[in-house]
N, C-alpha and C. Protein backbone atom coordinates (compact mmCIF):
# COMPACT_ATOMS: atom_id res chain seq x y z
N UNK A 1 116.71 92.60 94.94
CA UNK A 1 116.19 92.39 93.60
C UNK A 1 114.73 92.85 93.57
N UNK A 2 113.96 93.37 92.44
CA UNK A 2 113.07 94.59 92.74
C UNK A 2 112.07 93.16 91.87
N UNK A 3 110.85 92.95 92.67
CA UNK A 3 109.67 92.34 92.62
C UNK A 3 109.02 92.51 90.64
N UNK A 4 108.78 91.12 90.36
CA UNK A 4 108.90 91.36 89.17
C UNK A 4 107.32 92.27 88.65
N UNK A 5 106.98 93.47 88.05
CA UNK A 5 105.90 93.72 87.54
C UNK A 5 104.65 92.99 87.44
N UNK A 6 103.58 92.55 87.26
CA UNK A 6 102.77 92.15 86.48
C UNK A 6 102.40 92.83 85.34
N UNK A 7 101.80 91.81 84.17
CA UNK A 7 101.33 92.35 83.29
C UNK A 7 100.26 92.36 83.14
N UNK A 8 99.52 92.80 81.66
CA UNK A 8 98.13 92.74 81.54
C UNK A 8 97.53 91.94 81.32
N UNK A 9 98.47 90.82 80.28
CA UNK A 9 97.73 89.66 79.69
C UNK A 9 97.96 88.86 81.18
N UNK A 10 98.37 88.71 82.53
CA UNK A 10 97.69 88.13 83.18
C UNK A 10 96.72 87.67 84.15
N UNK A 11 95.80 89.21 83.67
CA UNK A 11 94.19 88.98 84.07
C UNK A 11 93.00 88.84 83.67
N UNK A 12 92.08 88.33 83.82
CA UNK A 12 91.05 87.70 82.96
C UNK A 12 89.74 88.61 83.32
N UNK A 13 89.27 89.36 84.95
CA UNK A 13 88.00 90.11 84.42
C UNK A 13 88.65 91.72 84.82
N UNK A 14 88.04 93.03 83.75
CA UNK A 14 88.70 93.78 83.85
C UNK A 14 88.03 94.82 84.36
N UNK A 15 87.81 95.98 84.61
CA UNK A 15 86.98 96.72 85.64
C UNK A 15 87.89 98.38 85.29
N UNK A 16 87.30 99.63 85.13
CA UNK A 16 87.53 100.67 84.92
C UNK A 16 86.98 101.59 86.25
N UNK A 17 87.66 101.88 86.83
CA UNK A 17 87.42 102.96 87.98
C UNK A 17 88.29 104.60 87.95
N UNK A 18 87.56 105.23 88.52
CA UNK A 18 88.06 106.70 88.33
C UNK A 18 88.46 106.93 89.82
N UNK A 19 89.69 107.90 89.18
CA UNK A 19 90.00 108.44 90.51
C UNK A 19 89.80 109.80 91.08
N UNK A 20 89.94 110.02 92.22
CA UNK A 20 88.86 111.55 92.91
C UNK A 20 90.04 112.37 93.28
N UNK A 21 90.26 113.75 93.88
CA UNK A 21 90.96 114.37 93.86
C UNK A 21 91.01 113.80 95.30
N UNK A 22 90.06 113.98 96.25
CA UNK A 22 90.38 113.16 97.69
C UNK A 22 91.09 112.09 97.92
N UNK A 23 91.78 111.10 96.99
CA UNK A 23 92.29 110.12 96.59
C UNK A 23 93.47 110.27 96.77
N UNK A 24 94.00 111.63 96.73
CA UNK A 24 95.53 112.12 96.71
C UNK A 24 96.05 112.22 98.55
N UNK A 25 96.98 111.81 98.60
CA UNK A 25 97.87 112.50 99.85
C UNK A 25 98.87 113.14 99.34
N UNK A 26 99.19 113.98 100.69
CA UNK A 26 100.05 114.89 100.34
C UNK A 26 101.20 114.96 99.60
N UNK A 27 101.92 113.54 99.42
CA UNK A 27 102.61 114.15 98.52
C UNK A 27 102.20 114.25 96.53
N UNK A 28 101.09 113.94 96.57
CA UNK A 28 100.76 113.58 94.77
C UNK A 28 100.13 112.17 94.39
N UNK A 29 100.40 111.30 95.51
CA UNK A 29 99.88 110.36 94.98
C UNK A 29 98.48 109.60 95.52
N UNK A 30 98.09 108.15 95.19
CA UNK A 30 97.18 107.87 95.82
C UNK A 30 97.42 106.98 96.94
N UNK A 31 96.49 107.30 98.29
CA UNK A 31 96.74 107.05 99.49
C UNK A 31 96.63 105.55 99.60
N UNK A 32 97.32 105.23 99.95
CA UNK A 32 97.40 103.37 100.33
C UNK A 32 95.96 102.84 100.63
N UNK A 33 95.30 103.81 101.63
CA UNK A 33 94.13 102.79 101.37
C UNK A 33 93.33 102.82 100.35
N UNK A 34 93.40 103.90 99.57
CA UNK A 34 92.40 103.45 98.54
C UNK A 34 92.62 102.80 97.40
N UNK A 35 93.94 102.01 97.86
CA UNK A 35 94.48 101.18 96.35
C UNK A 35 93.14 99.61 97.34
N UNK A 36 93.21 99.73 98.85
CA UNK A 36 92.14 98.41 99.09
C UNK A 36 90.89 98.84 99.04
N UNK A 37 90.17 99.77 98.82
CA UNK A 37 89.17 99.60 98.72
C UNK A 37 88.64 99.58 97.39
N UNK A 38 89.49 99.90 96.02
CA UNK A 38 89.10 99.69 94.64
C UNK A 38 89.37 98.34 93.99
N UNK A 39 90.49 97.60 95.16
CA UNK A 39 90.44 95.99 94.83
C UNK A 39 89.72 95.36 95.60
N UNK A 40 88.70 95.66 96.69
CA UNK A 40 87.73 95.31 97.37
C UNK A 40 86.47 95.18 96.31
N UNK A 41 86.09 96.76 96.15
CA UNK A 41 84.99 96.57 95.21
C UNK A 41 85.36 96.07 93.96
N UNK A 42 86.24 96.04 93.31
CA UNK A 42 86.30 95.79 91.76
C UNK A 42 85.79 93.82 92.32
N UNK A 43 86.49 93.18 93.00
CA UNK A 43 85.95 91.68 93.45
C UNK A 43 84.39 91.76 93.56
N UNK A 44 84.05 92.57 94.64
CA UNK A 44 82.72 92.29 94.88
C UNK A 44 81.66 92.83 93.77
N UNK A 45 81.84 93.71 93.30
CA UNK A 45 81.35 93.96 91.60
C UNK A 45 81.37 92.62 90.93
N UNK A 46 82.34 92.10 90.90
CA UNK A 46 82.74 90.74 90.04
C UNK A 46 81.60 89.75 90.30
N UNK A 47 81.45 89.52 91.39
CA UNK A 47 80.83 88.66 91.87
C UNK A 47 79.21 88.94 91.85
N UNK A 48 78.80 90.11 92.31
CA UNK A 48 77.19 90.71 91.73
C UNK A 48 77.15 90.79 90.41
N UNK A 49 77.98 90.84 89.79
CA UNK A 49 77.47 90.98 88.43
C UNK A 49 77.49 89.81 87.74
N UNK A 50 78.29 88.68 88.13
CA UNK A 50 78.49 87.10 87.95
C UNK A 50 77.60 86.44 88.01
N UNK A 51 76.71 86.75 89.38
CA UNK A 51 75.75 85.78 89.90
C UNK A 51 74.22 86.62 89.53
N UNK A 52 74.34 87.80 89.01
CA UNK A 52 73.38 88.25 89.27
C UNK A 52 72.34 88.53 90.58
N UNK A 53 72.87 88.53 91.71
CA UNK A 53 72.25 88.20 92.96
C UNK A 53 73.33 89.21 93.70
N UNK A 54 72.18 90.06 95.20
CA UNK A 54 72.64 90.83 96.02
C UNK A 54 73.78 89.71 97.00
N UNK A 55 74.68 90.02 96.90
CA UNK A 55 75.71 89.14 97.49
C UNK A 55 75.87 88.50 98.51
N UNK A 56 75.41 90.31 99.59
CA UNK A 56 75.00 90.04 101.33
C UNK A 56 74.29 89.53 101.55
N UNK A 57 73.02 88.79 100.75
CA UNK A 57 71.80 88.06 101.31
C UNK A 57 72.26 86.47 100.80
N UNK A 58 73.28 86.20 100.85
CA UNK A 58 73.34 84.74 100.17
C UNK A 58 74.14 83.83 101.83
N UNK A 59 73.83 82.77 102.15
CA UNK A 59 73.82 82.07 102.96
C UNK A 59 75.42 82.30 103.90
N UNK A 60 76.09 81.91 102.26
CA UNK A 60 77.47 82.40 102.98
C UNK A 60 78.29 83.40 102.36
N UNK A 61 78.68 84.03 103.07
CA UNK A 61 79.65 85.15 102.29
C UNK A 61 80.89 85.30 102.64
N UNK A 62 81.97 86.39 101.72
CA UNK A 62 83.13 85.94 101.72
C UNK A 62 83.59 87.21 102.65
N UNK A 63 84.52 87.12 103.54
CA UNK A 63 84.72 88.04 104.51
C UNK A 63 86.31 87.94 104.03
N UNK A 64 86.89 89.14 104.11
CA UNK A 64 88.49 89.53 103.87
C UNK A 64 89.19 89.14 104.87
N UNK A 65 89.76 88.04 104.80
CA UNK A 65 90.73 87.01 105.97
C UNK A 65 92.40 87.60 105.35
N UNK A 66 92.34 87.84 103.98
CA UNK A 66 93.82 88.93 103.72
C UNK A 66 94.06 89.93 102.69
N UNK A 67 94.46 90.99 103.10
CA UNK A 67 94.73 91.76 101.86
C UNK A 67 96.25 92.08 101.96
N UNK A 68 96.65 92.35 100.56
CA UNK A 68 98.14 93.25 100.73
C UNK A 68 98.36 94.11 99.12
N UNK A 69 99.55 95.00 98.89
CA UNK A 69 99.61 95.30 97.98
C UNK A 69 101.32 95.79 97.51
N UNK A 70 101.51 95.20 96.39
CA UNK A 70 102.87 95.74 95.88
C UNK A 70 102.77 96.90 95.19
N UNK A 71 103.75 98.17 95.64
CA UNK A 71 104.01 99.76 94.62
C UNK A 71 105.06 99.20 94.21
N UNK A 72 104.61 99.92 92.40
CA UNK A 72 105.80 99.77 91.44
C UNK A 72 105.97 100.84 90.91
N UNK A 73 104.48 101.42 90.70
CA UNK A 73 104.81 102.94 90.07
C UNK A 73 103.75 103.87 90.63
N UNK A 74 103.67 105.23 90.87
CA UNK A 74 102.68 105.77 91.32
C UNK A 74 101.50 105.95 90.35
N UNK A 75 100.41 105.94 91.15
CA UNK A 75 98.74 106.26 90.52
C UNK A 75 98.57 107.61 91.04
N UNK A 76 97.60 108.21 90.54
CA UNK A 76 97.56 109.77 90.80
C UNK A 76 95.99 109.94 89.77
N UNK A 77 95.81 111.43 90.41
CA UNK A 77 94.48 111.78 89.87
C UNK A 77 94.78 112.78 88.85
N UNK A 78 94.45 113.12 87.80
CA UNK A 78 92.45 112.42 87.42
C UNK A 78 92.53 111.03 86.34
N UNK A 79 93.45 110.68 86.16
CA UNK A 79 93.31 109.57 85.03
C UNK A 79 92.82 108.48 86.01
N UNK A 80 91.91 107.42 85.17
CA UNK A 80 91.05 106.55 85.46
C UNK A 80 92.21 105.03 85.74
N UNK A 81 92.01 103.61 86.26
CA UNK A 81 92.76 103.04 86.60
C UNK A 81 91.97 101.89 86.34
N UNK A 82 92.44 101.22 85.18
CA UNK A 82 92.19 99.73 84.66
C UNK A 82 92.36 98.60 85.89
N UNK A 83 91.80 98.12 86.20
CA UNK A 83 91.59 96.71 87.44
C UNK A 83 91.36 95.48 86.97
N UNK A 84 92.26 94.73 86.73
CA UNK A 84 91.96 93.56 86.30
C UNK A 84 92.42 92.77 87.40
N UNK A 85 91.55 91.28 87.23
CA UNK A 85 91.13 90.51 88.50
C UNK A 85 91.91 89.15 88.20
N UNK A 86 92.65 88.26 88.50
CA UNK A 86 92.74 86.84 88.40
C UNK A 86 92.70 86.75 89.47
N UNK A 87 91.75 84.79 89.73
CA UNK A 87 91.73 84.03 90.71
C UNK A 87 93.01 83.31 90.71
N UNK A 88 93.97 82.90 91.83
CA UNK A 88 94.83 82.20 91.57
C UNK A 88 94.38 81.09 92.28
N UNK A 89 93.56 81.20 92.99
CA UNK A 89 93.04 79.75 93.67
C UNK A 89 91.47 79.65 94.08
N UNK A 90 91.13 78.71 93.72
CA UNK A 90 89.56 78.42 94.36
C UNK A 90 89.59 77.13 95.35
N UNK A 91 89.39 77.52 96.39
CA UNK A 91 89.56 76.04 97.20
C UNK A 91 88.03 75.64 97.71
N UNK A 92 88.05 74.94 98.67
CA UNK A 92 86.86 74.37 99.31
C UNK A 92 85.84 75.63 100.11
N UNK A 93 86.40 76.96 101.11
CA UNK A 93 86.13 77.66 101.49
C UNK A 93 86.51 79.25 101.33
N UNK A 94 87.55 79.36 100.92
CA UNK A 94 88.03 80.24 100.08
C UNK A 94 89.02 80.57 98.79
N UNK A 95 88.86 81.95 98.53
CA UNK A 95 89.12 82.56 96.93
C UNK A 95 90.55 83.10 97.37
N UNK A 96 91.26 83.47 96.54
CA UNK A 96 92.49 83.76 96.34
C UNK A 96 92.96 84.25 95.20
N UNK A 97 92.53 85.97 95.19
CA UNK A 97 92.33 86.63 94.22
C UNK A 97 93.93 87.61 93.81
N UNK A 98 94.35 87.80 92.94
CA UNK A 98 95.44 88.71 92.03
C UNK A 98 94.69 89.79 91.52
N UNK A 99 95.19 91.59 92.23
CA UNK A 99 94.30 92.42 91.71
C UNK A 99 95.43 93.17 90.79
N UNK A 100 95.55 93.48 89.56
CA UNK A 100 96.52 94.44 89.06
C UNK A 100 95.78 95.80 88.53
N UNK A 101 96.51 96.66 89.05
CA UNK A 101 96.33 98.83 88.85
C UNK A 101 96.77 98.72 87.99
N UNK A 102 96.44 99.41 86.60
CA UNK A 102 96.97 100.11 85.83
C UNK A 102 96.85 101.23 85.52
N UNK A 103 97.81 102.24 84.96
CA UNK A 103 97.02 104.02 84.54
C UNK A 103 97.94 103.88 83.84
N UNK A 104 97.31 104.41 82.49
CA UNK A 104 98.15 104.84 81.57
C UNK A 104 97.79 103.50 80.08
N UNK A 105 98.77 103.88 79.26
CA UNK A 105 98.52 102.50 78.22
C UNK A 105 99.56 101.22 78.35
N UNK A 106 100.49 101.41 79.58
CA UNK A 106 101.69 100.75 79.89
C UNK A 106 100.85 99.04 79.99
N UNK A 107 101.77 97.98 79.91
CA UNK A 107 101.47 96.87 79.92
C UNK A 107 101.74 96.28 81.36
N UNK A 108 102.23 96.95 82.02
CA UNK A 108 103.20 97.05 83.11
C UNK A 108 102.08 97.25 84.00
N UNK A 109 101.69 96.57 85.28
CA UNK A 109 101.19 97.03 86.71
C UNK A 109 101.26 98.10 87.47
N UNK A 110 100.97 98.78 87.48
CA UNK A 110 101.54 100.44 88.87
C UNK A 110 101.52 99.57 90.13
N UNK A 111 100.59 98.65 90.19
CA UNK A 111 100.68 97.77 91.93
C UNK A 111 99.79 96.79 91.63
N UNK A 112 99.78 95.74 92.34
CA UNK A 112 99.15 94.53 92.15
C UNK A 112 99.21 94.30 93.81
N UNK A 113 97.59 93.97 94.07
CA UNK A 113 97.28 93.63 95.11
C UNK A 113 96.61 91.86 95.39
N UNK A 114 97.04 91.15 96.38
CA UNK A 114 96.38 89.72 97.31
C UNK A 114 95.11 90.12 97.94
N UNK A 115 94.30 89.20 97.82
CA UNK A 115 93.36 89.68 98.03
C UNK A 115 92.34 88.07 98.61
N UNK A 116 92.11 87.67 99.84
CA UNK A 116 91.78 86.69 100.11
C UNK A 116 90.25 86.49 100.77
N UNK A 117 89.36 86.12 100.41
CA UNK A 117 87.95 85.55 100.83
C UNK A 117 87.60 84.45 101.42
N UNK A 118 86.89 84.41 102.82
CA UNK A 118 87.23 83.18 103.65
C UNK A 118 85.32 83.00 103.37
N UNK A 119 84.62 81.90 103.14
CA UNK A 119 83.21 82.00 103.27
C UNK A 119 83.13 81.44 104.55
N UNK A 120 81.92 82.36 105.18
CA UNK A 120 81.38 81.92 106.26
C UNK A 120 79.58 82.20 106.73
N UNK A 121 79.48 81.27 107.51
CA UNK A 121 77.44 80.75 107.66
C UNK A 121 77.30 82.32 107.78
N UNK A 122 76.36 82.93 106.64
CA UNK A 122 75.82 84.27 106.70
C UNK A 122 74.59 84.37 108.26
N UNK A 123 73.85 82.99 108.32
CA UNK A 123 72.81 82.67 109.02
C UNK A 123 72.90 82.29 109.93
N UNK A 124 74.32 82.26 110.45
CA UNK A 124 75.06 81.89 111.81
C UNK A 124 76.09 83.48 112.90
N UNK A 125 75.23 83.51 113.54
CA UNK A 125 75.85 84.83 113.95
C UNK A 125 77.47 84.62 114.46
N UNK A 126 77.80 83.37 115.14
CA UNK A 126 79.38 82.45 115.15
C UNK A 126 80.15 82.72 113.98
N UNK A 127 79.31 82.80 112.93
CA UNK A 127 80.05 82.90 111.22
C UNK A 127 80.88 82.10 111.13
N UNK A 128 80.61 80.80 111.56
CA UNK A 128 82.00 79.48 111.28
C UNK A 128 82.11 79.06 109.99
N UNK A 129 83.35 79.05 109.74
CA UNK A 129 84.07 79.22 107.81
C UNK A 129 82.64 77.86 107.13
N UNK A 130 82.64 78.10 105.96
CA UNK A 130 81.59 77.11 104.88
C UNK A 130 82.26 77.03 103.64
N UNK A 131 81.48 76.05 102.84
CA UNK A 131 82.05 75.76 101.76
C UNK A 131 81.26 77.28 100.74
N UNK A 132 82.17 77.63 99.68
CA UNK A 132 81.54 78.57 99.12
C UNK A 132 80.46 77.80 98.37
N UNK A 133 79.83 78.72 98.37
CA UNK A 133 78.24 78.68 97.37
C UNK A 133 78.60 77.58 95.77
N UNK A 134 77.83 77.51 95.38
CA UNK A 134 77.76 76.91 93.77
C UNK A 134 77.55 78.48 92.87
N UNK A 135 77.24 79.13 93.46
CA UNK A 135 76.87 80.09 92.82
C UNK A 135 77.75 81.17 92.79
N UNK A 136 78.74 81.42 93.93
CA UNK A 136 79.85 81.70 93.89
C UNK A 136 81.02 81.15 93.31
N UNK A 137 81.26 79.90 93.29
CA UNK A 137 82.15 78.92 92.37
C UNK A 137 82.03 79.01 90.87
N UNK A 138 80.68 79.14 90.43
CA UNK A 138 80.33 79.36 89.21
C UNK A 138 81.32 80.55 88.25
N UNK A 139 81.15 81.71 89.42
CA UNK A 139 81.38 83.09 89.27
C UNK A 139 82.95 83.32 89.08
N UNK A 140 84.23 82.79 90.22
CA UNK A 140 85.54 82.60 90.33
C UNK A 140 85.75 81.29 89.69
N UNK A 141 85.22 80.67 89.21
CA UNK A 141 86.23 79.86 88.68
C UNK A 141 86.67 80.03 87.23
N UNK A 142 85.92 80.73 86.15
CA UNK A 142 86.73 81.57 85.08
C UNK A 142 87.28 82.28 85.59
N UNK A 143 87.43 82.82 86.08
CA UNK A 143 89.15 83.44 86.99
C UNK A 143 90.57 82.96 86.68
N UNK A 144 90.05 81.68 86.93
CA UNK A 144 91.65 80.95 87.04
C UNK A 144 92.17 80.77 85.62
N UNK A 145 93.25 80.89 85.77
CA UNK A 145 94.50 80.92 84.73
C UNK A 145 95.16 79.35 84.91
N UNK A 146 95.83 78.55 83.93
CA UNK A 146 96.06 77.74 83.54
C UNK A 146 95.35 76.65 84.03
């Protein structure tokens, strides 16, 4: 049974990125990793532009403890690719983010990526997990849906 789509109405911050012709593998489409590094930055965008504050200099920061991603339809260059973000969870130490691709005017997902943030002591070279910031909490918690 084929993984149900996401849609649009269920993300809350939205983000416009372009795609590069280097973006392509050989056969036409776009290369797996760069579906993680545009749901990498579209988060960490989220979050500098949330807090207003350089991200890396804040006590604790969120380090990628998981990523993954579902194909539903292919992305391809040159059209640009709508990124919208939901938090599905904010806990004590980490975020638990829903990334959905879109191209095109479809309502429909091309792929929706997991996307997980563990905070840990920026000022501790050990980096043992912390509670996220107030200032980070501030930022993900309009995220969340219901």
């Amino acid at each position: 049974m084929p993984a149900q789509r996401p849609t649009r109405d269920e993300y809350v911050h939205w983000e416009r990125v372009t795609t590069r012709w280097a973006d392509i593998d050989v056969y036409g489409h776009m290369n797996n990793a760069r579906y993680f590094e545009i749901i990498d930055t579209v988060v960490n965008n989220h979050l500098a532009a949330s807090t207003g504050l350089d991200i890396r200099s804040l006590d604790a920061i969120g380090v990628v403890a998981e990523v993954g991603c579902r194909y539903f339809a292919e992305v391809g260059y040159p059209e640009p690719v709508d990124v919208g973000v939901v938090a599905d969870r904010v806990g004590t130490s980490s975020v638990v983010y829903r990334v959905g691709l879109f191209q095109g005017p479809g309502e429909e997902a091309a792929a929706e990526g997991r996307f997980v943030h563990v905070y840990v002591d920026n000022t501790d070279p050990a980096r043992p997990v912390t509670p996220l910031p107030d200032v980070i909490r501030a930022a993900v918690s309009p995220l969340l849906r219901g």
